[in-house]
Protein backbone atom coordinates (compact mmCIF):
# COMPACT_ATOMS: atom_id res chain seq x y z
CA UNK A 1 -34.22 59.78 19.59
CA UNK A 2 -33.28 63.00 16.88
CA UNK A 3 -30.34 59.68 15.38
CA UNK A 4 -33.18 57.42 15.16
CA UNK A 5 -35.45 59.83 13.21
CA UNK A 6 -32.38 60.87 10.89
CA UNK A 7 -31.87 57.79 9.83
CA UNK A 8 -35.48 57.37 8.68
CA UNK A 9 -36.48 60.77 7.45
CA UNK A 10 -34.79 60.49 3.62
CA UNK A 11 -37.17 57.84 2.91
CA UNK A 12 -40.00 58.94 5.55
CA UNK A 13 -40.02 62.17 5.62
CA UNK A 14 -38.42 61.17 2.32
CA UNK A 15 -60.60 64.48 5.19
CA UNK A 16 -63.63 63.39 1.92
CA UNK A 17 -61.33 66.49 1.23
CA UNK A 18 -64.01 67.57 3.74
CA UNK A 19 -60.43 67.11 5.19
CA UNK A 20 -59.77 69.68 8.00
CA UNK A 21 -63.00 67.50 8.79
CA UNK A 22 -65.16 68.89 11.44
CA UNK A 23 -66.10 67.16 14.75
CA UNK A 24 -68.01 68.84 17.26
CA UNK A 25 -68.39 72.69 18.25
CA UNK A 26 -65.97 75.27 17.34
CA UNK A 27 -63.69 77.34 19.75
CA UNK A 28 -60.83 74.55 20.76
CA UNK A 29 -57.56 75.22 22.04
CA UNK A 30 -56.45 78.05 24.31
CA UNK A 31 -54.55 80.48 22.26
CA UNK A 32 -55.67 82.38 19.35
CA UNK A 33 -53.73 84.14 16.49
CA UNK A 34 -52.71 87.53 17.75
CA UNK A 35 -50.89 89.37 15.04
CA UNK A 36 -47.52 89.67 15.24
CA UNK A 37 -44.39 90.51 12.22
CA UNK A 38 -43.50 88.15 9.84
CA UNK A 39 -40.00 89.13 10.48
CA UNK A 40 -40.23 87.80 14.05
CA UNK A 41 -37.58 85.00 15.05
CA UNK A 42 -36.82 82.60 17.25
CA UNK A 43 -34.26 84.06 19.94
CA UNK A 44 -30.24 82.86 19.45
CA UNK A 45 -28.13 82.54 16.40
CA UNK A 46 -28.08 79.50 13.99
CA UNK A 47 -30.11 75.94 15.14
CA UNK A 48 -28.60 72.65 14.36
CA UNK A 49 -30.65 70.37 12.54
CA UNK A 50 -30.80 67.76 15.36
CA UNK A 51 -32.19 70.27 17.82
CA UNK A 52 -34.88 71.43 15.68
CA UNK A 53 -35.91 67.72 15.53
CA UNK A 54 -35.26 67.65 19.29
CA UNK A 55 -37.98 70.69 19.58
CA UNK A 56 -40.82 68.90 16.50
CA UNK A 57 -40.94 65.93 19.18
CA UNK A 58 -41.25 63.70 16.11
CA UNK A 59 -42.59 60.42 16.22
CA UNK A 60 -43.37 57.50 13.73
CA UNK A 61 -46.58 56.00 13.86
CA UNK A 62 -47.27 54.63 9.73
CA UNK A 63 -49.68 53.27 8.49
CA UNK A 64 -49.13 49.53 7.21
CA UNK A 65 -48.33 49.01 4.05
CA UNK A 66 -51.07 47.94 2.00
CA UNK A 67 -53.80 49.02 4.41
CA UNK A 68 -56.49 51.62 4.78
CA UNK A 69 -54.68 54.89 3.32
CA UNK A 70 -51.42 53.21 2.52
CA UNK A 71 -53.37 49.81 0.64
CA UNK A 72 -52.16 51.20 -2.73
CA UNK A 73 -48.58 52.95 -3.43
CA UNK A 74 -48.68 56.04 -5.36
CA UNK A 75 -44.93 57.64 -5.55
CA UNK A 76 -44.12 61.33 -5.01
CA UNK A 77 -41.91 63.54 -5.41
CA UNK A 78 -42.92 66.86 -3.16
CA UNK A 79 -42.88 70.02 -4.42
CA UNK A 80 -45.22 71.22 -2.01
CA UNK A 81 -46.29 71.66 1.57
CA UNK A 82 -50.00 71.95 2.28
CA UNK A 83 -50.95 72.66 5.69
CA UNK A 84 -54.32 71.88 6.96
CA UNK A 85 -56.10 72.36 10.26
CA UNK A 86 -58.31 69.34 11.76
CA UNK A 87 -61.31 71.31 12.99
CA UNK A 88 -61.87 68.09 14.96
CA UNK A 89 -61.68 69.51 18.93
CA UNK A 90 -61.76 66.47 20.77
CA UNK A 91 -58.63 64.99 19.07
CA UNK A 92 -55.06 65.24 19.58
CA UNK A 93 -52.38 63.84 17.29
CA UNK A 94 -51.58 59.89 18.73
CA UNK A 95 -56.01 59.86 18.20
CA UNK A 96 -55.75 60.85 15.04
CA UNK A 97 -52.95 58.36 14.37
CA UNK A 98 -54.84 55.57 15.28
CA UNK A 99 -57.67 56.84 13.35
CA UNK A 100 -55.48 56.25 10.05
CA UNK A 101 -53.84 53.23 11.23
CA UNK A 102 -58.14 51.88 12.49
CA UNK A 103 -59.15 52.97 8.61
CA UNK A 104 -61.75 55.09 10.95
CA UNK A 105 -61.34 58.22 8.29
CA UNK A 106 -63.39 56.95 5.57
CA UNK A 107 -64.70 59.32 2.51
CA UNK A 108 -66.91 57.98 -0.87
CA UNK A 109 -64.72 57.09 -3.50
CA UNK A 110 -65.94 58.69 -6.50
CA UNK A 111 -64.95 59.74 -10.23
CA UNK A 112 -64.22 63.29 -8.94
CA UNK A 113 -63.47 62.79 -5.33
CA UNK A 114 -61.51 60.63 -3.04
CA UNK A 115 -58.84 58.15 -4.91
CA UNK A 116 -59.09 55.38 -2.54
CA UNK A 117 -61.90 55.68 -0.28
CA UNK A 118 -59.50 56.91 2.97
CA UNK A 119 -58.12 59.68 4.16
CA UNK A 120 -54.61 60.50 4.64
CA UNK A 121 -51.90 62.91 5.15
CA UNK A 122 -47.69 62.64 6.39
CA UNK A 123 -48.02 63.86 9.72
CA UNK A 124 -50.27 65.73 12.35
CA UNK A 125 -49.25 67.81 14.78
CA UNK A 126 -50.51 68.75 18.05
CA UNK A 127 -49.14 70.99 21.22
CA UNK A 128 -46.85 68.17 21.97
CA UNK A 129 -45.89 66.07 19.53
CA UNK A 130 -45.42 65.49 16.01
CA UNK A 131 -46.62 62.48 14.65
CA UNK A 132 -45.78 60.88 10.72
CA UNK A 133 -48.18 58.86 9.21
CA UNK A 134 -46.73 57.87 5.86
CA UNK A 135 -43.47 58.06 3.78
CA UNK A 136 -42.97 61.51 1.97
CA UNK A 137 -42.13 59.64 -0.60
CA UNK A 138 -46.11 58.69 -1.30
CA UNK A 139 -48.85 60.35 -2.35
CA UNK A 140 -51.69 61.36 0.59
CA UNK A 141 -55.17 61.60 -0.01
CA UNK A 142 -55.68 65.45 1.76
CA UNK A 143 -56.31 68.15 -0.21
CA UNK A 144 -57.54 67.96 -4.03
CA UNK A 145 -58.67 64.60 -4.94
CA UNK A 146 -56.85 64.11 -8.80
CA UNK A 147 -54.93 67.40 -8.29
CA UNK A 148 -51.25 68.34 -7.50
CA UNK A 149 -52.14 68.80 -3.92
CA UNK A 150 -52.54 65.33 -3.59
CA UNK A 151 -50.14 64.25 -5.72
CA UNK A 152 -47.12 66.71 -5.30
CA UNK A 153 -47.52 67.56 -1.53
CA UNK A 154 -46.86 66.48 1.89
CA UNK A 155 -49.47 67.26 4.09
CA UNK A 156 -49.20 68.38 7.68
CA UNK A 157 -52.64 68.39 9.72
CA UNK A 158 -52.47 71.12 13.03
CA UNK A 159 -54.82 69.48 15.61
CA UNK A 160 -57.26 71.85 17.57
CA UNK A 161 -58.41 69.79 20.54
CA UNK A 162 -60.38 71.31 23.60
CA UNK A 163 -57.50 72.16 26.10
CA UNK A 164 -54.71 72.67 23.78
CA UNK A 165 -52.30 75.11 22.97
CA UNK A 166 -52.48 76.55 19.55
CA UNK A 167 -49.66 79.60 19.60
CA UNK A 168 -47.44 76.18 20.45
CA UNK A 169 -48.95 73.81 17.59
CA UNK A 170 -48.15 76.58 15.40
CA UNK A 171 -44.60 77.01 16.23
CA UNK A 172 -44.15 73.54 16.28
CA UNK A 173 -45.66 72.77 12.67
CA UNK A 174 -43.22 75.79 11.28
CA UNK A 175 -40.63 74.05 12.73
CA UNK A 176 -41.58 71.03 10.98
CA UNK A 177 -41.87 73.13 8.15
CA UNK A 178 -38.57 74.36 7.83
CA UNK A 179 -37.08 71.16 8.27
CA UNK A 180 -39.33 69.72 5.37
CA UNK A 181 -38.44 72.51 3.39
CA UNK A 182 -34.47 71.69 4.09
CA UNK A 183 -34.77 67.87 3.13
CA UNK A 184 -36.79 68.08 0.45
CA UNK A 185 -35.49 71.77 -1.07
CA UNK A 186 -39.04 73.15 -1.33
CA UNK A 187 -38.79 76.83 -1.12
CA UNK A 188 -40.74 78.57 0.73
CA UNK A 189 -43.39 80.17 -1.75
CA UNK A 190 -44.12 76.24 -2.27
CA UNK A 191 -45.35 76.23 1.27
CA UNK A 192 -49.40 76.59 1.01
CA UNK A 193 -52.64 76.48 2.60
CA UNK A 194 -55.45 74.07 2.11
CA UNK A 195 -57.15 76.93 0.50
CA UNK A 196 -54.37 77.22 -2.21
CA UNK A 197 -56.15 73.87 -3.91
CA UNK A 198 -59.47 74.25 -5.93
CA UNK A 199 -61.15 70.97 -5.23
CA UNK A 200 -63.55 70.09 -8.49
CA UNK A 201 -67.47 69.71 -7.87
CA UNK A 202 -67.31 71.94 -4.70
CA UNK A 203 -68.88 75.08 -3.64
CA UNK A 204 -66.88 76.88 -2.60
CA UNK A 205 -63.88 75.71 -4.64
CA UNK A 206 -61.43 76.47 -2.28
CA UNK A 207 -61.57 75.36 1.54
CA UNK A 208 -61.25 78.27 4.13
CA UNK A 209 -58.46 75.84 5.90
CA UNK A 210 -56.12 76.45 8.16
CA UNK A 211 -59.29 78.16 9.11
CA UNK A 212 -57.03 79.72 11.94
CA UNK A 213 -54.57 81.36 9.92
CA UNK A 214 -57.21 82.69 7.20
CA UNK A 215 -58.46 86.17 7.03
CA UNK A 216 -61.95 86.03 5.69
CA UNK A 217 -61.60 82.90 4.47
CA UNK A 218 -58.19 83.64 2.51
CA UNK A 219 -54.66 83.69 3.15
CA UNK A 220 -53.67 87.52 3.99
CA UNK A 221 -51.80 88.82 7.32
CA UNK A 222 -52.20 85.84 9.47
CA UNK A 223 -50.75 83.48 6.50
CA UNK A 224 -48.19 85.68 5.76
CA UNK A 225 -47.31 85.59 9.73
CA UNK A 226 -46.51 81.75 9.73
CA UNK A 227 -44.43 81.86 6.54
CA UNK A 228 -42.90 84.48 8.72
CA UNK A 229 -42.15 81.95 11.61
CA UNK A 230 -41.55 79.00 9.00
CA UNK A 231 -38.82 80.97 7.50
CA UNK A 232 -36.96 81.57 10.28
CA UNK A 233 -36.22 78.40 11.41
CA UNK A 234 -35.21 77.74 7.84
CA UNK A 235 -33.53 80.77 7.24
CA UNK A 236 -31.16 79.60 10.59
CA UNK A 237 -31.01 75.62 9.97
């Protein structure tokens, strides 16, 4: 499957921003963040690039063209990775994919809010999968409205559903990471939280999102933790 998805990702890979929306009670998924050093690493020497894709499990599920999030095309060239957490717990990536591909993820467009009326982001991930939603060569509709978050990042969405693990969607969205980071040469102080974008006409400005990986509402240990894990997959790619 890893060919398949290599052939695709230079052009592929090539919620309101209530995104990280919120559906039903707090407290999914089984794990919790529990410290750790940024310098810790995946065990063995050097990864191929095929493996790592092996280990992401990633699928493509888009969008049409023309429809919903995708109805108008807005290039983009990344300089950015935003990461987000869904704060929905009673859906896992594949129901979040038909979400976007239904038009189910709907938000007011306004003068300074939502471009196009939908949401969407490049790809969610979940325990198990990895799922892409759009070309990273377009612009998503996940983080800022107008700003550069929207229209210089690729957004990746870390599902939270009842049941699931979240130590493994972690690892698996720094994996993703990394590999973002590789084909698109974003460094990795260009790899952000939700938080990082001030979203105009909101109190508070900026979202406490990955909620998860926030200390207090702000990126501190636990943020500097994942960049820890994303850059050591990158680090041996």
């Amino acid at each position: 499957m890893h060919r398949f998805v290599r052939i695709l990702l230079p052009t592929c890979l090539a919620l309101s921003v209530t995104q990280c929306y919120r559906v039903g009670p707090p407290g999914g998924g089984r794990d919790t963040y529990s410290g750790g050093s940024s310098q810790a690493s995946p065990s063995g020497g050097k990864i191929s690039m095929s493996r790592l894709y092996r280990e992401v499990n990633l699928k493509m599920d888009l969008v049409p063209r023309g429809t919903h999030g995708r109805k108008v095309l807005r290039p983009m060239k990344p300089r950015f990775i935003t990461i987000h957490s869904t704060q929905n717990y009673s859906a896992d990536a594949w129901k979040h994919s038909q979400a976007l591909k239904n038009g189910a993820l709907r938000s007011p467009k306004t003068r300074y809010g939502n471009r196009i009326g939908y949401l969407i982001w490049h790809f969610t991930v979940d325990d198990r999968v990895a799922i892409q939603h759009m070309p990273t060569s377009e612009q998503g509709e996940h983080a800022d409205f107008h700003g550069p978050g929207n229209r210089l990042s690729i957004g990746i969405e870390m599902c939270e559903h009842r049941g699931s693990s979240r130590s493994a969607t972690i690892e698996r969205t720094a994996k993703l990471t990394a590999i973002l980071m590789k084909k698109q040469g974003i460094p990795l102080r260009n790899v952000v939280p939700h938080y990082h974008w001030p979203r105009f006409g909101k109190h508070p400005p900026n979202k406490n999102c990955p909620h998860f990986l926030m200390d207090n509402g702000r990126p501190g240990k636990k943020w500097r933790w994942f960049l820890g894990r994303v850059n050591s997959y990158y680090q041996k790619l």
